[in-house]
C-alpha atoms as a PDB file:
ATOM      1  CA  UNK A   1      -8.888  89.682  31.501  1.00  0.00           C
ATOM      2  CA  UNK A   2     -11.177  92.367  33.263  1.00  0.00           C
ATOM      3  CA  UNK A   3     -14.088  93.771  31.205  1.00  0.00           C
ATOM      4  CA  UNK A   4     -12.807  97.090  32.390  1.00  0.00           C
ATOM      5  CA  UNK A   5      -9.233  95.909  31.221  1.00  0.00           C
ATOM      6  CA  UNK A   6     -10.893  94.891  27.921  1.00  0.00           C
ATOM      7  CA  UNK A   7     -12.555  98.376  27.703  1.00  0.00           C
ATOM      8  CA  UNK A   8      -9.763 100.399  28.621  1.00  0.00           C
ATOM      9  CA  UNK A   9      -7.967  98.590  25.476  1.00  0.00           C
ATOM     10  CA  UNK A  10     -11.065  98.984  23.416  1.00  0.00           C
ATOM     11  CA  UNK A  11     -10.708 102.888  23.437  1.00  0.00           C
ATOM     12  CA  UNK A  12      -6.686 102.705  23.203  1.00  0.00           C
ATOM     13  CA  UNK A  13      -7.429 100.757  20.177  1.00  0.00           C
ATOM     14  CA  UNK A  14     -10.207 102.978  18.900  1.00  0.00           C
ATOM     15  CA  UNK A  15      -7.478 105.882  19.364  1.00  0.00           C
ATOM     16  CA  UNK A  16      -4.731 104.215  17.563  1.00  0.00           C
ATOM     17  CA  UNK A  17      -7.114 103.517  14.618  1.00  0.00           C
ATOM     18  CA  UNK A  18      -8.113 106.996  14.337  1.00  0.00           C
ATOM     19  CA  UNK A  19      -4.340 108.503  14.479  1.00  0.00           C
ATOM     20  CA  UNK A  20      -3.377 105.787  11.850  1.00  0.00           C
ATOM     21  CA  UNK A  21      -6.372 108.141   9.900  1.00  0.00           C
ATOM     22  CA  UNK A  22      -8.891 105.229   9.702  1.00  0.00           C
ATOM     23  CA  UNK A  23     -11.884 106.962   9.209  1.00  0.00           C
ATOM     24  CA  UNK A  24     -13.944 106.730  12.135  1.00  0.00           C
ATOM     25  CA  UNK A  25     -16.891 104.622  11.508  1.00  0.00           C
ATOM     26  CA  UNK A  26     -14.606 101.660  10.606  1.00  0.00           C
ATOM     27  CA  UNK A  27     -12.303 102.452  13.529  1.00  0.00           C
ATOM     28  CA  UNK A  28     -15.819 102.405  15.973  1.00  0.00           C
ATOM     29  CA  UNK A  29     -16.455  99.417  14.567  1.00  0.00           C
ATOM     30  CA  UNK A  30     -13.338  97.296  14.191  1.00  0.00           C
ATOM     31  CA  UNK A  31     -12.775  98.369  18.072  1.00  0.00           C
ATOM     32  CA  UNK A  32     -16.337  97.268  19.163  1.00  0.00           C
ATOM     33  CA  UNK A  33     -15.917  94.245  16.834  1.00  0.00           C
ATOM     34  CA  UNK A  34     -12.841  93.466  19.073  1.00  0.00           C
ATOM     35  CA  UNK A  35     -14.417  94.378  22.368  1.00  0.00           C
ATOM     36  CA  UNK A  36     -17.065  92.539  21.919  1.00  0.00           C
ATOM     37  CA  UNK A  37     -15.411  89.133  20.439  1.00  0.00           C
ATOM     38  CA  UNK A  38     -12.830  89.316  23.586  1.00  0.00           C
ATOM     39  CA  UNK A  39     -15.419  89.274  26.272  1.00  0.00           C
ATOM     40  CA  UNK A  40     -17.886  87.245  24.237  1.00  0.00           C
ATOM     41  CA  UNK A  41     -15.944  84.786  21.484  1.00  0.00           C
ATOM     42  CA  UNK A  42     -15.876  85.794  17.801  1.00  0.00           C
ATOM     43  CA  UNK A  43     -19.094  83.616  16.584  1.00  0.00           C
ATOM     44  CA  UNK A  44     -21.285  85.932  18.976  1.00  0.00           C
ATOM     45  CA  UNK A  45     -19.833  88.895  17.429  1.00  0.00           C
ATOM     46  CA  UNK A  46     -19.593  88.046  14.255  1.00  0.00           C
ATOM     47  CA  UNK A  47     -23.359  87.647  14.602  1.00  0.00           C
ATOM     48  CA  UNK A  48     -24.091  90.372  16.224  1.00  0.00           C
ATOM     49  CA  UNK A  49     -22.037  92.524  13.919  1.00  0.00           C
ATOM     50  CA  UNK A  50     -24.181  91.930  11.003  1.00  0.00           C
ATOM     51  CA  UNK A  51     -27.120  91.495  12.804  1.00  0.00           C
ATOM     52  CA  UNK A  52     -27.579  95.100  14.698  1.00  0.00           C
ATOM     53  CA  UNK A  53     -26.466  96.915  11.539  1.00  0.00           C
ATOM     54  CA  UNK A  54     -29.670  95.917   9.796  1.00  0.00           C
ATOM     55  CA  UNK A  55     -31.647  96.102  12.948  1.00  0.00           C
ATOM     56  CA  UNK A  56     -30.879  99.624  13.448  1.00  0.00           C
ATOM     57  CA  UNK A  57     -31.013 100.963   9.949  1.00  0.00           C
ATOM     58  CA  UNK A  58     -34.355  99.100   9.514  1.00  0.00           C
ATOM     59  CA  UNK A  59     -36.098 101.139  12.483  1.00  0.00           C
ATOM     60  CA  UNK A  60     -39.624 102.784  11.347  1.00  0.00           C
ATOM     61  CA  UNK A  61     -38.136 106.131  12.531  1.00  0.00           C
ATOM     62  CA  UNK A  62     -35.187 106.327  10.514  1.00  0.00           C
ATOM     63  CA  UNK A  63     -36.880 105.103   7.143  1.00  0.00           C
ATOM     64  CA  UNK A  64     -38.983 108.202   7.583  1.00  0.00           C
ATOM     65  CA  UNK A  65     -36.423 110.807   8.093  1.00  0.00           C
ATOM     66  CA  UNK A  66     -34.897 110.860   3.788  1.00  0.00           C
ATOM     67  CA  UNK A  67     -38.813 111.042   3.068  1.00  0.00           C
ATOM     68  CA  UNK A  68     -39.337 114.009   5.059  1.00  0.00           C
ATOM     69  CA  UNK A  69     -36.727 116.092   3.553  1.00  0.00           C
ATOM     70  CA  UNK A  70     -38.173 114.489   0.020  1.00  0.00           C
ATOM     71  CA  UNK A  71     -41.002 116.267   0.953  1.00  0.00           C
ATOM     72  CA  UNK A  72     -39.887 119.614   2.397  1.00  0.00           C
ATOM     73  CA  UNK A  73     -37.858 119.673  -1.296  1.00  0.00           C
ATOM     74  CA  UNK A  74     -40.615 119.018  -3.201  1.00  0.00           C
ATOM     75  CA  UNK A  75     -42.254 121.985  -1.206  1.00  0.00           C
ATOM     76  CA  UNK A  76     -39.725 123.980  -1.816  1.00  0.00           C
ATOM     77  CA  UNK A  77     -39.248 123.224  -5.713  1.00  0.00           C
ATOM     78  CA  UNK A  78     -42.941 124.076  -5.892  1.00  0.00           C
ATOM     79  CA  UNK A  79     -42.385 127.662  -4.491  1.00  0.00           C
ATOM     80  CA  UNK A  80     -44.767 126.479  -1.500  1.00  0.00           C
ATOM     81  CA  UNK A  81     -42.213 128.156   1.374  1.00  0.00           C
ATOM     82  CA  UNK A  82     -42.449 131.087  -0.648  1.00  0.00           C
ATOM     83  CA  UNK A  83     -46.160 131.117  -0.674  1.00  0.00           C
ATOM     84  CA  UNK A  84     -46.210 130.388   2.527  1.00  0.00           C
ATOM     85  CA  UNK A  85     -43.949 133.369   3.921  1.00  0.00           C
ATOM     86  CA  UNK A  86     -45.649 136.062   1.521  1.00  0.00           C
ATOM     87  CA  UNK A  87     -48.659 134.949   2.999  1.00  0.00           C
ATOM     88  CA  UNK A  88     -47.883 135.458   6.575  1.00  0.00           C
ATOM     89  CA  UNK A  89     -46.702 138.197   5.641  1.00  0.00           C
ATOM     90  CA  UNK A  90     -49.419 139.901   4.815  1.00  0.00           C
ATOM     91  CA  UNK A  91     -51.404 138.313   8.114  1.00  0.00           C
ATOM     92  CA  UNK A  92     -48.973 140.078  10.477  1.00  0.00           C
ATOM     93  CA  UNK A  93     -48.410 143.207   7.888  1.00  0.00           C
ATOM     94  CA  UNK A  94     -48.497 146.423  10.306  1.00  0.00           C
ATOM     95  CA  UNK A  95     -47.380 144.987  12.934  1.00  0.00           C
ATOM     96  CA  UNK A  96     -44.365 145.502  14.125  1.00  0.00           C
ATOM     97  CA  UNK A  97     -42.255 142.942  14.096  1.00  0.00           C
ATOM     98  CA  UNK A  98     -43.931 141.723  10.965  1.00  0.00           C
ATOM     99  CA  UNK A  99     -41.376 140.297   9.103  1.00  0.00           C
ATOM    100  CA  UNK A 100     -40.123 138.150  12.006  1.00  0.00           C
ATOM    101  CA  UNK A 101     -43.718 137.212  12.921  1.00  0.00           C
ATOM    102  CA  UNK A 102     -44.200 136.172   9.108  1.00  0.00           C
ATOM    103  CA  UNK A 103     -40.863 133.874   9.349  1.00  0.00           C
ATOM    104  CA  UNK A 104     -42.286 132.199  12.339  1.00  0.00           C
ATOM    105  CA  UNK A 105     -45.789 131.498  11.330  1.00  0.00           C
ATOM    106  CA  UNK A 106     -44.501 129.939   8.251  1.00  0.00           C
ATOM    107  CA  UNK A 107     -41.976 128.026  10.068  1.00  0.00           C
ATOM    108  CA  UNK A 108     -44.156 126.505  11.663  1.00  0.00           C
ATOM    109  CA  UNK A 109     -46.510 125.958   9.093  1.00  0.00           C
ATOM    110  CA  UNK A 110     -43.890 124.375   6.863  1.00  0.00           C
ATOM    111  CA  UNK A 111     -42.667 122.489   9.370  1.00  0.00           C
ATOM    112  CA  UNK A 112     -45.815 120.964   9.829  1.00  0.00           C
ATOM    113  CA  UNK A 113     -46.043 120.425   6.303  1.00  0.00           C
ATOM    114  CA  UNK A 114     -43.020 118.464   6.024  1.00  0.00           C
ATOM    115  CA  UNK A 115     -41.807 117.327   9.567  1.00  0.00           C
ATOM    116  CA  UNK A 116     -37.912 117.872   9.091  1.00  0.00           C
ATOM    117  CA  UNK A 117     -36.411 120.789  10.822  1.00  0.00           C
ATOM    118  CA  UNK A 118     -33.274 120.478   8.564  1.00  0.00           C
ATOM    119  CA  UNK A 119     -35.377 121.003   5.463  1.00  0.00           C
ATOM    120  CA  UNK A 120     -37.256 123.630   7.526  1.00  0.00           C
ATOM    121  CA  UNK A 121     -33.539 125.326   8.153  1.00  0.00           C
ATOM    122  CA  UNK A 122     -32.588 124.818   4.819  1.00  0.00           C
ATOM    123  CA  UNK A 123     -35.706 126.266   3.059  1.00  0.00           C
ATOM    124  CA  UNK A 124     -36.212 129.436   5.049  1.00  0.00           C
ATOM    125  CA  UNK A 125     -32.283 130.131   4.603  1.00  0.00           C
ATOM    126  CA  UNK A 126     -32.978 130.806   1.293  1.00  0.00           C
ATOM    127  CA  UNK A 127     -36.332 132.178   1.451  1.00  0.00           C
ATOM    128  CA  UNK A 128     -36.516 134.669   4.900  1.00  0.00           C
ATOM    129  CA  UNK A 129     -32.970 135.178   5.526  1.00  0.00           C
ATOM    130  CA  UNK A 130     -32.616 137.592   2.245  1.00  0.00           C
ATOM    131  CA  UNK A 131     -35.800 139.130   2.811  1.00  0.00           C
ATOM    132  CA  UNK A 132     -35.488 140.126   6.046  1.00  0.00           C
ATOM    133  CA  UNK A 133     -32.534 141.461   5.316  1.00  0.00           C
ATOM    134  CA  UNK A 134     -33.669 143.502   2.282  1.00  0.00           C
ATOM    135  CA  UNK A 135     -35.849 145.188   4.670  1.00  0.00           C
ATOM    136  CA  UNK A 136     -32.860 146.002   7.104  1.00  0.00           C
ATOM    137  CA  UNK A 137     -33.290 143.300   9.596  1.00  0.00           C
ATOM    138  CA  UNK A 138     -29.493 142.108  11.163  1.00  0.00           C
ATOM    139  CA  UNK A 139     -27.871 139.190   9.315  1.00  0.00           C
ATOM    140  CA  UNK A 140     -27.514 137.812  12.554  1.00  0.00           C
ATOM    141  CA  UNK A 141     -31.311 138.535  14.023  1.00  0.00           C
ATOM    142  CA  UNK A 142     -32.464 137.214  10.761  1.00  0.00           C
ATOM    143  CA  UNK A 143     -30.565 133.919  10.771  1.00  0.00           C
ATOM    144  CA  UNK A 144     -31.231 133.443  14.487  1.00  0.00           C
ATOM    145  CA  UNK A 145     -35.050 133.758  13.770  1.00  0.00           C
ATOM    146  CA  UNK A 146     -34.806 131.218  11.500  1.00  0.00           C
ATOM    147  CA  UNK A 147     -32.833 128.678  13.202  1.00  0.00           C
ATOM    148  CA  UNK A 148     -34.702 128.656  16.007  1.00  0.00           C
ATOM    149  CA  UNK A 149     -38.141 128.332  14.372  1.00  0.00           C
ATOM    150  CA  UNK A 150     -36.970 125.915  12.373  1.00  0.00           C
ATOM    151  CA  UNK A 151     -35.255 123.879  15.130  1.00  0.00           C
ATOM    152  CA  UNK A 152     -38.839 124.130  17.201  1.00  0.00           C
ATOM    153  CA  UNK A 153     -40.818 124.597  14.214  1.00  0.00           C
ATOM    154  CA  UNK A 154     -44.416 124.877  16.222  1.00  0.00           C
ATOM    155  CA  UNK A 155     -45.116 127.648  17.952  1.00  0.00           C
ATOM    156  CA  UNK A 156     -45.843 126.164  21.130  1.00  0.00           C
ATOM    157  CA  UNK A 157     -43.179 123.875  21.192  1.00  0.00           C
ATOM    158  CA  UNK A 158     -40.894 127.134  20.687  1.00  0.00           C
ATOM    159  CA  UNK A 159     -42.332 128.602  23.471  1.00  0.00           C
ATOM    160  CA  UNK A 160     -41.568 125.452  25.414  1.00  0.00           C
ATOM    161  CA  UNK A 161     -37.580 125.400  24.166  1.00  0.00           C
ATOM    162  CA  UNK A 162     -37.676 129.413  25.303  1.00  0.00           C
ATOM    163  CA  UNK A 163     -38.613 128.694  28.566  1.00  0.00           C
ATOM    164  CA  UNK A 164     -36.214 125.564  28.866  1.00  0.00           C
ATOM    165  CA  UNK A 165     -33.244 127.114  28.107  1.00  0.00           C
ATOM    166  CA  UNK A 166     -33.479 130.502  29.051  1.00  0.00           C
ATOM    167  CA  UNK A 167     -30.235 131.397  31.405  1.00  0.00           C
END
């Protein structure tokens, strides 16, 4: 049999697993477990099928990532996003523009701080997001602000993600 043959059945497989409502990690990997076995024999695959697993969930950059967020909750039990927004604030106070310039500086600063946009996101949600709109801002403008500066949390890098995917 063809690999392509061998693929083609791979995804009809990987289909049928997911209509039978097999959820869809274990129908990814029973159909790669398959794949894989059929073009390579099943000791191979058996190896290989407890051998990436571990590989891949023992990466540096993935141990990291629950250690971040650790540390953007810590920061925000300890009122530091708060802190950090108020003061901002009052940098950029009388400018216009003040509150949003206040979000972003301490975006980016607690960003820095912790390194995970998704705590970043999270944080500010509760933080900005109800004072900007206590002080009239769009729910929309204000949530916008937010998830972007938390999504490109430095300043520079923002700039950067502007310019890339400006239309």
């Amino acid at each position: 049999m063809s690999v392509a043959m061998i693929g083609t059945l791979g995804v009809a497989l990987l289909l049928v697993l997911i209509f039978l409502r097999v959820p869809i990690a274990v129908a990814l990997a029973a159909s790669g477990l398959v794949g894989y076995a059929a073009i390579d024999g099943w000791s191979p695959a058996l190896r290989m099928f407890g051998l990436v697993p571990y590989q891949l969930a023992s990466a540096y950059s993935l141990s990291v990532i629950p250690l971040f967020i650790l540390m953007g909750a810590v920061a925000a039990r300890g009122k530091m996003a708060t802190e950090l927004f108020q003061a901002c604030n009052a940098v950029f106070s009388g400018i216009r523009g003040a509150l949003t310039n206040a979000t972003i500086g301490a975006c980016a600063l607690f960003g820095a701080i912790c390194g995970s946009s998704i705590a970043t996101a999270a944080t500010f949600s509760r933080v900005a997001i109800p004072e900007m709109r206590r002080h009239g801002y769009d729910s929309a403008f204000a949530a916008g602000a937010v998830g972007r500066h938390a999504r490109c949390p430095y300043p520079t890098v923002g700039v950067d993600c502007d310019l890339c995917h400006r239309r």
